[in-house]
PDB file of N, CA and C in Angstrom:
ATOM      1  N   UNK A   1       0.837  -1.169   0.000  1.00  0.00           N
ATOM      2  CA  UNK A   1       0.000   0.000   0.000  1.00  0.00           C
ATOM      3  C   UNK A   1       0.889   1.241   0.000  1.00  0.00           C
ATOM      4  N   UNK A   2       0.459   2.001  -0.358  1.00  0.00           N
ATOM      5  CA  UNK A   2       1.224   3.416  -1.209  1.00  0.00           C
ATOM      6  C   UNK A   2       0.312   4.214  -0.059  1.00  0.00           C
ATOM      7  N   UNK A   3       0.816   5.467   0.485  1.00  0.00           N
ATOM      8  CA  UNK A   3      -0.193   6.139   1.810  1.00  0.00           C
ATOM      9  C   UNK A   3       1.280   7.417   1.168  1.00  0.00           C
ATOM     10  N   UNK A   4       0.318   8.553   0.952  1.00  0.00           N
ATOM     11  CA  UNK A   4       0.980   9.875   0.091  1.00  0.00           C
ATOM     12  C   UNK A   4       0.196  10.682   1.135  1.00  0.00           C
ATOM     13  N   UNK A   5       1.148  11.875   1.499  1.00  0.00           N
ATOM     14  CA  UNK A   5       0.574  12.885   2.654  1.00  0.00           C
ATOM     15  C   UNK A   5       0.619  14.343   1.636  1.00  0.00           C
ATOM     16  N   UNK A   6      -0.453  14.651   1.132  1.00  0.00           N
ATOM     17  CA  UNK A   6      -0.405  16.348   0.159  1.00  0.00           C
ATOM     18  C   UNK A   6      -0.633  17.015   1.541  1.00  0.00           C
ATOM     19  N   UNK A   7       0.444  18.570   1.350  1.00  0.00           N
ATOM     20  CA  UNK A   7       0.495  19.607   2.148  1.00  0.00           C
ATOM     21  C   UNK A   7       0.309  20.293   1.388  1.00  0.00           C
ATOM     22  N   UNK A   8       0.765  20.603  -0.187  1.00  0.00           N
ATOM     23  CA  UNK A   8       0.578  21.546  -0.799  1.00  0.00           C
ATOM     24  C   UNK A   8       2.036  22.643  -0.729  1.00  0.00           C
ATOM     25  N   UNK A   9       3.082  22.000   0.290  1.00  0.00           N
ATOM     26  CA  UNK A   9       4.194  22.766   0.821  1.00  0.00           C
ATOM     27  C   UNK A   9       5.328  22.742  -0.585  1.00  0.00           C
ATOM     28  N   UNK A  10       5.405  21.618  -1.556  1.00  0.00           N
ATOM     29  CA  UNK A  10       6.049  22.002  -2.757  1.00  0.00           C
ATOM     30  C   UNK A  10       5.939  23.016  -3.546  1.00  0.00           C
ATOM     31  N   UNK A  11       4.627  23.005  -3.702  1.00  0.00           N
ATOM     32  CA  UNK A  11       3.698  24.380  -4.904  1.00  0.00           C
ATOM     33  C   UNK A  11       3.841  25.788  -3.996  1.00  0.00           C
ATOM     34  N   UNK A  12       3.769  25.660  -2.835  1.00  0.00           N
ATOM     35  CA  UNK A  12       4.156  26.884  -1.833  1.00  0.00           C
ATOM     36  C   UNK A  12       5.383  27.331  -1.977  1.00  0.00           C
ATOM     37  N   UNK A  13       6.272  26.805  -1.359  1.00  0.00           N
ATOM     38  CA  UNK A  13       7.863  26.815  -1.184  1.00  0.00           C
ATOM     39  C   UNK A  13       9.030  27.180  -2.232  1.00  0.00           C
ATOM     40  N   UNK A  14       8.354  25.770  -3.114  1.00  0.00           N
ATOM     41  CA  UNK A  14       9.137  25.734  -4.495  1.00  0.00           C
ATOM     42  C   UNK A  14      10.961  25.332  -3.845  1.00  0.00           C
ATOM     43  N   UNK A  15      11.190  23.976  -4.642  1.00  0.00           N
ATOM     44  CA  UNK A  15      11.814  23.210  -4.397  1.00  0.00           C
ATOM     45  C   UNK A  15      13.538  23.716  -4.367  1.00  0.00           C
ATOM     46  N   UNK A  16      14.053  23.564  -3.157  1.00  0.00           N
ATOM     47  CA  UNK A  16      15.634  23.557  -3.511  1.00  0.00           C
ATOM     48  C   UNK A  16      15.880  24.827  -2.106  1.00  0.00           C
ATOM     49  N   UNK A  17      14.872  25.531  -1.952  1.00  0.00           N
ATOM     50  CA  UNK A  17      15.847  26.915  -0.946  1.00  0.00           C
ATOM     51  C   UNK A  17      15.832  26.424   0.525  1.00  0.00           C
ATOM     52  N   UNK A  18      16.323  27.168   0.872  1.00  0.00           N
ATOM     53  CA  UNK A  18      16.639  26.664   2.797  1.00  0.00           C
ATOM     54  C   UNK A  18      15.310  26.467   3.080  1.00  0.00           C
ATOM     55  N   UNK A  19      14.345  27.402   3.361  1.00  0.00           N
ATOM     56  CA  UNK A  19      13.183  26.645   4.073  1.00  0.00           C
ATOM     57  C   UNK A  19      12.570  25.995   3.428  1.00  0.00           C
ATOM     58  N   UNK A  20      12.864  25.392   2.347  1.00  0.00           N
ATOM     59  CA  UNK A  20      12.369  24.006   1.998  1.00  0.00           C
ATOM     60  C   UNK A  20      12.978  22.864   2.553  1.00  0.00           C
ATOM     61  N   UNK A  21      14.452  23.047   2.987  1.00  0.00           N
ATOM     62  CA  UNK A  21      14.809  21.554   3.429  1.00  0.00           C
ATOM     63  C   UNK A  21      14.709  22.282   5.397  1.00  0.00           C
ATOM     64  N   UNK A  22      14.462  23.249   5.470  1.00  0.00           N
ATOM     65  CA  UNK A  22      14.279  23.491   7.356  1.00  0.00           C
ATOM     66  C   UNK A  22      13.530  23.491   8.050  1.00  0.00           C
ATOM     67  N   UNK A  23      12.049  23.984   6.642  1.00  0.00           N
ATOM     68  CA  UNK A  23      10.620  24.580   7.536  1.00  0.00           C
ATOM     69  C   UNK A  23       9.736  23.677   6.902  1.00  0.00           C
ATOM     70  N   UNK A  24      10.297  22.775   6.512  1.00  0.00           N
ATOM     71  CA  UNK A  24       9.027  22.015   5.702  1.00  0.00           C
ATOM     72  C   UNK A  24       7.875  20.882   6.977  1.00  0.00           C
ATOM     73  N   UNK A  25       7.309  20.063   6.542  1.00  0.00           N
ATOM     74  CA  UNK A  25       5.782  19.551   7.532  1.00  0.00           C
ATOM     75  C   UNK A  25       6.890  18.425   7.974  1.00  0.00           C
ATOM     76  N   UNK A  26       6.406  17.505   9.047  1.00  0.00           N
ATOM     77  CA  UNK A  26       7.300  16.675   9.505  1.00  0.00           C
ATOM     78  C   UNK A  26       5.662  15.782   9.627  1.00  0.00           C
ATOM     79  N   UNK A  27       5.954  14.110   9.501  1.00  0.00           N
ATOM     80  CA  UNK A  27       5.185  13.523  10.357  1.00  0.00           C
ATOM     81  C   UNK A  27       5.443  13.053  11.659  1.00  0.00           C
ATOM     82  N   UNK A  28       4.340  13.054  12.842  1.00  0.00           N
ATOM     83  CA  UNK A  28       4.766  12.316  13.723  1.00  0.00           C
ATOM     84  C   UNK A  28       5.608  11.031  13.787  1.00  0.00           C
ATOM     85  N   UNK A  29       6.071  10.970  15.063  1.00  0.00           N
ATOM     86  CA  UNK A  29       6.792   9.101  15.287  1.00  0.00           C
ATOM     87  C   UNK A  29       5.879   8.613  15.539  1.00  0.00           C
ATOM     88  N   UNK A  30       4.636   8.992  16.208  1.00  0.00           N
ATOM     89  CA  UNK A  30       3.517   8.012  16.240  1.00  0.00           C
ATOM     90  C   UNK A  30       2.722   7.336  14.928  1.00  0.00           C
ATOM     91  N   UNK A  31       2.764   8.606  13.739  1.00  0.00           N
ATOM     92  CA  UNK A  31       1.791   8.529  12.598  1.00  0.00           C
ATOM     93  C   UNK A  31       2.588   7.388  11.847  1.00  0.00           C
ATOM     94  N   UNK A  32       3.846   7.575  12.179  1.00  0.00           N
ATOM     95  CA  UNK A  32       5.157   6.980  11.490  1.00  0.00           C
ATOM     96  C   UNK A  32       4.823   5.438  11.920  1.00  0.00           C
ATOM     97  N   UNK A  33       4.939   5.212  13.235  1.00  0.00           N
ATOM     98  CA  UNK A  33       4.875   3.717  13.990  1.00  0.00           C
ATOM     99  C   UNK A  33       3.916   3.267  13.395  1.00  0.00           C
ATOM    100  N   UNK A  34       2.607   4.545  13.379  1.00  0.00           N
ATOM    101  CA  UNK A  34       1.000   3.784  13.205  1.00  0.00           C
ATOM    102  C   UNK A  34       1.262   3.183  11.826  1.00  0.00           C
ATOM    103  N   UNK A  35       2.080   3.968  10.987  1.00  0.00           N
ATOM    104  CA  UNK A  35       1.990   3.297   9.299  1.00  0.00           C
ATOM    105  C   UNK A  35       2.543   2.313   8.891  1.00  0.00           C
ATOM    106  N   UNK A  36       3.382   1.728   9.722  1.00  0.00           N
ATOM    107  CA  UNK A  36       4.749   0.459   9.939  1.00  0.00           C
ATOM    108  C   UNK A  36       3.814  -0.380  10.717  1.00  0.00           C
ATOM    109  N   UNK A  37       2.685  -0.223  11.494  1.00  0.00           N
ATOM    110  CA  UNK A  37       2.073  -0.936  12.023  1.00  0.00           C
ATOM    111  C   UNK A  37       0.980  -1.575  10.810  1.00  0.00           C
ATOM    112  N   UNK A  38       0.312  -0.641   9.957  1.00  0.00           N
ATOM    113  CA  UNK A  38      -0.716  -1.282   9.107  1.00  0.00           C
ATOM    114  C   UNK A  38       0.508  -1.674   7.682  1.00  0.00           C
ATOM    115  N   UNK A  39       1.466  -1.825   7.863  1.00  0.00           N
ATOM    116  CA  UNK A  39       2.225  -2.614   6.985  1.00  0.00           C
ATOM    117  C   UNK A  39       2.123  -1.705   5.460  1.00  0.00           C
ATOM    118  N   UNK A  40       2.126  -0.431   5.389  1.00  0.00           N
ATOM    119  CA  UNK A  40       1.818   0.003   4.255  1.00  0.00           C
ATOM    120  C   UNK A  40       3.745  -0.239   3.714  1.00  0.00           C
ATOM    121  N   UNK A  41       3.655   0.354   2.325  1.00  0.00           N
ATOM    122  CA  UNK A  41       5.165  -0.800   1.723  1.00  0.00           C
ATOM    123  C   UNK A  41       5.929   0.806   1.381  1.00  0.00           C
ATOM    124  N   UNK A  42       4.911   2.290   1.077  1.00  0.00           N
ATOM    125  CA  UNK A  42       5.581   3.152   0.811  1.00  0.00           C
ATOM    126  C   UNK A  42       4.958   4.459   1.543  1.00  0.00           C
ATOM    127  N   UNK A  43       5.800   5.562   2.137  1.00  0.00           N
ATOM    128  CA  UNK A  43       5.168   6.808   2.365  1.00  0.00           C
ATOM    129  C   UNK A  43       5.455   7.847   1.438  1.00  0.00           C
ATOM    130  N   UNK A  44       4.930   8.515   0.716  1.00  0.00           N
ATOM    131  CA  UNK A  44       5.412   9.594   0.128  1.00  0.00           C
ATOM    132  C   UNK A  44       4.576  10.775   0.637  1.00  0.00           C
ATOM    133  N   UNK A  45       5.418  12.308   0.312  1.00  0.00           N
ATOM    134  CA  UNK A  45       5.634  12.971   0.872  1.00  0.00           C
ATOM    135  C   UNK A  45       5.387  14.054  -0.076  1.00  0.00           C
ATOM    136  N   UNK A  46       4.846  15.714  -0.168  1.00  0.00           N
ATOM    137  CA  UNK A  46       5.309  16.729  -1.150  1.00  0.00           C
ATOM    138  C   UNK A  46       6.048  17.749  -0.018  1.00  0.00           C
ATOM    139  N   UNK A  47       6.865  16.896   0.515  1.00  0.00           N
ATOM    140  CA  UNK A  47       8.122  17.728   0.774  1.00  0.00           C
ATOM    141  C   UNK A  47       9.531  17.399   1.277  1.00  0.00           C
ATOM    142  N   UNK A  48      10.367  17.906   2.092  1.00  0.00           N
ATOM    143  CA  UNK A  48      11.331  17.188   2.238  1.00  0.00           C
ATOM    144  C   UNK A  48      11.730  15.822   2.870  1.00  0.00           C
ATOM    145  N   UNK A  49      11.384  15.699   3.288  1.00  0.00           N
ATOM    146  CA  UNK A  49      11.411  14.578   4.478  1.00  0.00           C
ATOM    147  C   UNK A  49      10.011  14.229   5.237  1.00  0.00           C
ATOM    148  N   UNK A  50      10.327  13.089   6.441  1.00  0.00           N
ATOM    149  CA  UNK A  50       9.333  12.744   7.370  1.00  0.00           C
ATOM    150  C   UNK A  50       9.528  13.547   8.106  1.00  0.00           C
ATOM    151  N   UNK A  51      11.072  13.718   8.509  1.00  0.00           N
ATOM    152  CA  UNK A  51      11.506  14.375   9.721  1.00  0.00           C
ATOM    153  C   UNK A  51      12.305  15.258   9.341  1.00  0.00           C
ATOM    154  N   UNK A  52      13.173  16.079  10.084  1.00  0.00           N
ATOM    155  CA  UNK A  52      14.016  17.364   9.453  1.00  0.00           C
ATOM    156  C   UNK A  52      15.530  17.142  10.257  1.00  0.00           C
ATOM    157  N   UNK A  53      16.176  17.797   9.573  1.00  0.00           N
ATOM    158  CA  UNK A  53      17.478  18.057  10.545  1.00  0.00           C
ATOM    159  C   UNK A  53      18.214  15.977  10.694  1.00  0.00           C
ATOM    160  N   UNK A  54      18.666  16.186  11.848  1.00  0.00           N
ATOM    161  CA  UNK A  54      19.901  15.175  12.584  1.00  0.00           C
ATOM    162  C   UNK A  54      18.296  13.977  12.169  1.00  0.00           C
ATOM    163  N   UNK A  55      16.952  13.965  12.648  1.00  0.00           N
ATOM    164  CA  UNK A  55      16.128  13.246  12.792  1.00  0.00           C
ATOM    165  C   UNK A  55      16.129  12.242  11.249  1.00  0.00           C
ATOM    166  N   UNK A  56      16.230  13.069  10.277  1.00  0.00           N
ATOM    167  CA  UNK A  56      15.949  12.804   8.511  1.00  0.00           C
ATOM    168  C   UNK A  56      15.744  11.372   8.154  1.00  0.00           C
ATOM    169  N   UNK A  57      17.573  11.323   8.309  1.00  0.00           N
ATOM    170  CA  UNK A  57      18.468  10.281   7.534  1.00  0.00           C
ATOM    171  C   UNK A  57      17.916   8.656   8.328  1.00  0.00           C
ATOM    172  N   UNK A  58      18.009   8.948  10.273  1.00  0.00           N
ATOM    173  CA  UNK A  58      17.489   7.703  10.694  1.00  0.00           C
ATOM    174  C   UNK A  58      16.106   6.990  10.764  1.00  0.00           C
ATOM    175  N   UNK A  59      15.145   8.499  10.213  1.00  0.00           N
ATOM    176  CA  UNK A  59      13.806   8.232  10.528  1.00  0.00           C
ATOM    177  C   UNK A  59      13.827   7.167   8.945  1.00  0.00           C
ATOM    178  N   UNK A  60      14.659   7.556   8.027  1.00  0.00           N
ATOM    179  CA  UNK A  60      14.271   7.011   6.753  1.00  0.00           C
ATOM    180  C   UNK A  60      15.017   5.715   6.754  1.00  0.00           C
ATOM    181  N   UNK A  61      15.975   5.672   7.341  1.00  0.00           N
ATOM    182  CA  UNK A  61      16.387   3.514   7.796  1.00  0.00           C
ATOM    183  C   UNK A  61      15.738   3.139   9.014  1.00  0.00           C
ATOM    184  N   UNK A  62      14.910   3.022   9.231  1.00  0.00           N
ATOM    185  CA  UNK A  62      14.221   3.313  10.684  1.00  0.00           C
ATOM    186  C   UNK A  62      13.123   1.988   9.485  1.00  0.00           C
ATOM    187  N   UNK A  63      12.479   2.959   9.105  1.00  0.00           N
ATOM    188  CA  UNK A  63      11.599   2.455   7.888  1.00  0.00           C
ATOM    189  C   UNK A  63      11.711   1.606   6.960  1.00  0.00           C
ATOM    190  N   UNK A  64      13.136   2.173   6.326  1.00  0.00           N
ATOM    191  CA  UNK A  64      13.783   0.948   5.495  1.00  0.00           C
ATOM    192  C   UNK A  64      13.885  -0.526   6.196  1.00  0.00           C
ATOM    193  N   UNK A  65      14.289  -0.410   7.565  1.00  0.00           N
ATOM    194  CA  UNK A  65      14.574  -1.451   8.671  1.00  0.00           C
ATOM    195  C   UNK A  65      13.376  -2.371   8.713  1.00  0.00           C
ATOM    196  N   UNK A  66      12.228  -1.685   8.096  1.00  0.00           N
ATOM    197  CA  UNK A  66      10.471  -1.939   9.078  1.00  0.00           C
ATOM    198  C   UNK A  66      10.488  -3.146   7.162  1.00  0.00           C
ATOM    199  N   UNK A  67      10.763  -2.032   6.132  1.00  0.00           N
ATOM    200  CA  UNK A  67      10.067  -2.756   4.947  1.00  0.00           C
ATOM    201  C   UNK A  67       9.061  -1.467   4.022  1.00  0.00           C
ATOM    202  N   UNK A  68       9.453  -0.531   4.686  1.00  0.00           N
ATOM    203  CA  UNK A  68       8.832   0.791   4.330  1.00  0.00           C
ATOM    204  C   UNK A  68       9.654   1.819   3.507  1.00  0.00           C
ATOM    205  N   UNK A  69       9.533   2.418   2.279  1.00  0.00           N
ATOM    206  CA  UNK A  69      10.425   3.381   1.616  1.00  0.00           C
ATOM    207  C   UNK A  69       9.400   4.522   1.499  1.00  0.00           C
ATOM    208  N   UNK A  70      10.175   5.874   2.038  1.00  0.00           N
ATOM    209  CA  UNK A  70       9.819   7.358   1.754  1.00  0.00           C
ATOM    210  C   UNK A  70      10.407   7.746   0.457  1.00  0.00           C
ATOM    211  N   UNK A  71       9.051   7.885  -0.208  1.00  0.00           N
ATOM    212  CA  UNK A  71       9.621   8.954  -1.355  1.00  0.00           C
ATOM    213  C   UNK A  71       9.023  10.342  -1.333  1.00  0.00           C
ATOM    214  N   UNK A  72       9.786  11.317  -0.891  1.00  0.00           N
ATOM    215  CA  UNK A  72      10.289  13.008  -0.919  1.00  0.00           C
ATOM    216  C   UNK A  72       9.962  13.724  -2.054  1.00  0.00           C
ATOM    217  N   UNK A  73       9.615  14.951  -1.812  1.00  0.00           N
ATOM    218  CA  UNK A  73       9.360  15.734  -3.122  1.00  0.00           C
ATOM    219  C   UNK A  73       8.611  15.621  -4.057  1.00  0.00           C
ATOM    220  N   UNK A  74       7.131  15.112  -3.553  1.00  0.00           N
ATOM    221  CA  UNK A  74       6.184  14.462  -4.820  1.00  0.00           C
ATOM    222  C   UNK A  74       5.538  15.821  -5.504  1.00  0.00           C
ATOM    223  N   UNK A  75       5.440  15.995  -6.301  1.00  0.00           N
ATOM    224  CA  UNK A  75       4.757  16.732  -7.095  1.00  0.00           C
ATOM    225  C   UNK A  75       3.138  16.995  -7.961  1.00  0.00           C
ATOM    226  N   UNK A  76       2.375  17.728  -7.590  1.00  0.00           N
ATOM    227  CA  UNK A  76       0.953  17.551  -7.862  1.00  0.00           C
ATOM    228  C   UNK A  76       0.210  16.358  -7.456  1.00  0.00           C
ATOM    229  N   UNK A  77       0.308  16.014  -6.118  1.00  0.00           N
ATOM    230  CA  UNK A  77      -0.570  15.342  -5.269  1.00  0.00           C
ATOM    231  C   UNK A  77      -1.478  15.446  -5.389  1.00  0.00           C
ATOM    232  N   UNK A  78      -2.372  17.010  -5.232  1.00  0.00           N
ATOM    233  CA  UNK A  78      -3.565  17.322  -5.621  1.00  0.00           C
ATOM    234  C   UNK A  78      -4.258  16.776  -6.763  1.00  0.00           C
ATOM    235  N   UNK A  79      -3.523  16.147  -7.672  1.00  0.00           N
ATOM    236  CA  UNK A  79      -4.344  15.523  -8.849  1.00  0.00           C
ATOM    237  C   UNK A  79      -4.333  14.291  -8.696  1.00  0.00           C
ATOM    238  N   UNK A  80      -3.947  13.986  -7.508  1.00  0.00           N
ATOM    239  CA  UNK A  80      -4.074  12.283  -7.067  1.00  0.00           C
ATOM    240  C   UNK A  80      -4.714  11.750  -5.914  1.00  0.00           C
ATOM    241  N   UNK A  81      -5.818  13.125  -4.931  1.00  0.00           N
ATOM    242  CA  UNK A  81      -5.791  12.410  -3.901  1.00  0.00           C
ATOM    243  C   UNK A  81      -7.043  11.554  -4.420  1.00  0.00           C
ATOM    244  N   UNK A  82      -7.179  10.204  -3.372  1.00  0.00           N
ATOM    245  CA  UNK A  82      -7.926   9.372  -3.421  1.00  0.00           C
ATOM    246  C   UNK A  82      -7.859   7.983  -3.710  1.00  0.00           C
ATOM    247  N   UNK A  83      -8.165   7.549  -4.198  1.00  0.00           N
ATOM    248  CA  UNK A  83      -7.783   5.704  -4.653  1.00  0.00           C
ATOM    249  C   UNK A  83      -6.704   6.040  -5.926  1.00  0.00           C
ATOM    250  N   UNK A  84      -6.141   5.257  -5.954  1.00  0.00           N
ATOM    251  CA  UNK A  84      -4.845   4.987  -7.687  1.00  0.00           C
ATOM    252  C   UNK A  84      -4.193   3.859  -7.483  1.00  0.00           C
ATOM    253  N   UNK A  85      -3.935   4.030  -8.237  1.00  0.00           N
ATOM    254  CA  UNK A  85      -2.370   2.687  -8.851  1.00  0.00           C
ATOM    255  C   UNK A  85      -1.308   3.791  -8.871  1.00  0.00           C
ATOM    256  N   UNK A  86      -0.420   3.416  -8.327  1.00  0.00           N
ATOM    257  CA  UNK A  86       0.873   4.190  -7.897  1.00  0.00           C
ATOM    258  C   UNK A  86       2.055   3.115  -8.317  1.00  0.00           C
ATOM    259  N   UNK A  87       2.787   3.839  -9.595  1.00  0.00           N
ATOM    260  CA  UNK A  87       3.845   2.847  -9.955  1.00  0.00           C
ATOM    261  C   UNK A  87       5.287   3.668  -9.819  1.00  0.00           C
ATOM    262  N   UNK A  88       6.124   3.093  -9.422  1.00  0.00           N
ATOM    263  CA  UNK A  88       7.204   3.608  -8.560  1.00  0.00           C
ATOM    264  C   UNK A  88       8.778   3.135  -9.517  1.00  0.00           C
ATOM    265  N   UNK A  89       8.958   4.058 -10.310  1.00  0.00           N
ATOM    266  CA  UNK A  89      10.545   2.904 -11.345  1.00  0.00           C
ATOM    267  C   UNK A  89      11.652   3.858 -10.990  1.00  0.00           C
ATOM    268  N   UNK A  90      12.483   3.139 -11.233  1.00  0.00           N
ATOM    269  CA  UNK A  90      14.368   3.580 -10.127  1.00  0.00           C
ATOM    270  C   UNK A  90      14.746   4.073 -11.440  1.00  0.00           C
ATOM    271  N   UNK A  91      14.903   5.165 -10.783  1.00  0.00           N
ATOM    272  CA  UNK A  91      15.925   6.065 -11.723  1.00  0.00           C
ATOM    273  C   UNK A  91      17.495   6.169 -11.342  1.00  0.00           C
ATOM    274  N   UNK A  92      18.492   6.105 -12.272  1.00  0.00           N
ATOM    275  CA  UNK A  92      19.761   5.936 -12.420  1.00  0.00           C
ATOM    276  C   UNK A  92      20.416   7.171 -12.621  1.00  0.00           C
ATOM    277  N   UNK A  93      20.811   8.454 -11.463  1.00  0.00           N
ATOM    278  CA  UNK A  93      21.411   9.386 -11.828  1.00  0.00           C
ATOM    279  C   UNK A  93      22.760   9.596 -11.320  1.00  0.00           C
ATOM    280  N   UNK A  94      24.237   9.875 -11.888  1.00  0.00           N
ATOM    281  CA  UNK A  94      24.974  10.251 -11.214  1.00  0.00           C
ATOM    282  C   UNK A  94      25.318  11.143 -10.340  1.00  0.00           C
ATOM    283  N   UNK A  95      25.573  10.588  -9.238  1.00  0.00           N
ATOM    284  CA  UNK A  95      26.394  11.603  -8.244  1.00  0.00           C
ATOM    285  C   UNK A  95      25.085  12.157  -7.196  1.00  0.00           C
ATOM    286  N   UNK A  96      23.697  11.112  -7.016  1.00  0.00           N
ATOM    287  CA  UNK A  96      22.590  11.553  -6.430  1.00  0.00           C
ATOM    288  C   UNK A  96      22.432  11.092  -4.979  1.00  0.00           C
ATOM    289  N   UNK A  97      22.123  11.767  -4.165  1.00  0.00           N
ATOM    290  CA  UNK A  97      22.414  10.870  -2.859  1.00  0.00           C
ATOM    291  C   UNK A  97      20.379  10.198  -2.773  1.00  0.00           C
ATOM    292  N   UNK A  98      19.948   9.525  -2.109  1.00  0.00           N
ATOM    293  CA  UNK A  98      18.979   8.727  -1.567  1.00  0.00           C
ATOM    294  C   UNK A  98      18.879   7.834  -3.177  1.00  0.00           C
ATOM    295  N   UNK A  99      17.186   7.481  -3.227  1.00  0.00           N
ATOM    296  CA  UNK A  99      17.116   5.964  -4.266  1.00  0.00           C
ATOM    297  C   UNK A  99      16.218   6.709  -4.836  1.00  0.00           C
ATOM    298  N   UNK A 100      16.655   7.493  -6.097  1.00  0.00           N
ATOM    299  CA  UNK A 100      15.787   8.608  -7.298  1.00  0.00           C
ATOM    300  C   UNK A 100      14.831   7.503  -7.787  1.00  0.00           C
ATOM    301  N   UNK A 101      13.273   7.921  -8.132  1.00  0.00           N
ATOM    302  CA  UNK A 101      12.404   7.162  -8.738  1.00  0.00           C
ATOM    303  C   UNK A 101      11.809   8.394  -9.594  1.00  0.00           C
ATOM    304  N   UNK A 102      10.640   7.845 -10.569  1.00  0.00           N
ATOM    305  CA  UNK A 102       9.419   8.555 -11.107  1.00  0.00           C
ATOM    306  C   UNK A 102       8.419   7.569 -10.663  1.00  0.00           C
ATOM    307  N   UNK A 103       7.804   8.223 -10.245  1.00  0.00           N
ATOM    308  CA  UNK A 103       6.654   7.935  -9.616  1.00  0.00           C
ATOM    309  C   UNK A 103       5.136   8.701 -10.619  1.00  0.00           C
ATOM    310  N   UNK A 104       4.357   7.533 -11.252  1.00  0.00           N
ATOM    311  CA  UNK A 104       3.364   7.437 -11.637  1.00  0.00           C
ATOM    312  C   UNK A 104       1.882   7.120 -11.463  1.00  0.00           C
ATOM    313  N   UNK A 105       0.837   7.950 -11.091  1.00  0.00           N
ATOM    314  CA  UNK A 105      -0.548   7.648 -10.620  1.00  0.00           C
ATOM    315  C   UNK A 105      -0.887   7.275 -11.679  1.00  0.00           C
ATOM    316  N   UNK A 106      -2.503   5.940 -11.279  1.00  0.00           N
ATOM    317  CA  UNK A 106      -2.936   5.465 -13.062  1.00  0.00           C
ATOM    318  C   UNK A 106      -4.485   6.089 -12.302  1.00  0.00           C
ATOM    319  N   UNK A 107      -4.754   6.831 -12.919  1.00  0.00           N
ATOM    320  CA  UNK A 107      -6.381   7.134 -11.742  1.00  0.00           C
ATOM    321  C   UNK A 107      -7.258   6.527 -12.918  1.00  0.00           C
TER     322      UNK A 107
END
């Protein structure tokens, strides 16, 4: 199960400046536990992270650890909330740090 959180904080912010990677939405550790608890397989996000700062990097092997992958920076959520098919393919870029995808809704 695919579970996508729209804030609307990408289309706000606009991707790449400091308070996009400082001031952006965080989810709880509870919302976090609760979603590792119903076994969902991906969280995505339209913004930087789950968590911010020193928290980021472990909240996202934390997850990896569980069977869970965050994908960051989604773009036009708004044209996806609700039921979909969410297809997820690995993109190959040099010199990129985390696991680059395109991510596709089939509504």
């Amino acid at each position: 199960m695919f579970v996508a959180f729209y804030t609307g904080f990408i289309e706000k912010e606009g991707y790449g400046g400091k308070a996009y990677f400082t001031g952006h939405p965080q989810l709880s550790n509870e919302l976090i536990d609760a979603l590792l608890v119903k076994e969902v397989s991906i969280i995505g996000v339209d913004f930087a992270g789950v968590r911010r700062g020193k928290e980021h990097t472990p909240k996202d092997q934390y997850c990896a650890d569980h069977g869970v992958f965050i994908i960051e920076n989604l773009c036009n959520l708004k044209a996806v909330i609700g039921e979909c098919i969410i297809h997820t393919y690995p993109m190959n870029y040099a010199e990129m740090t985390g696991l680059p995808c395109r991510v596709v809704a089939e509504l």
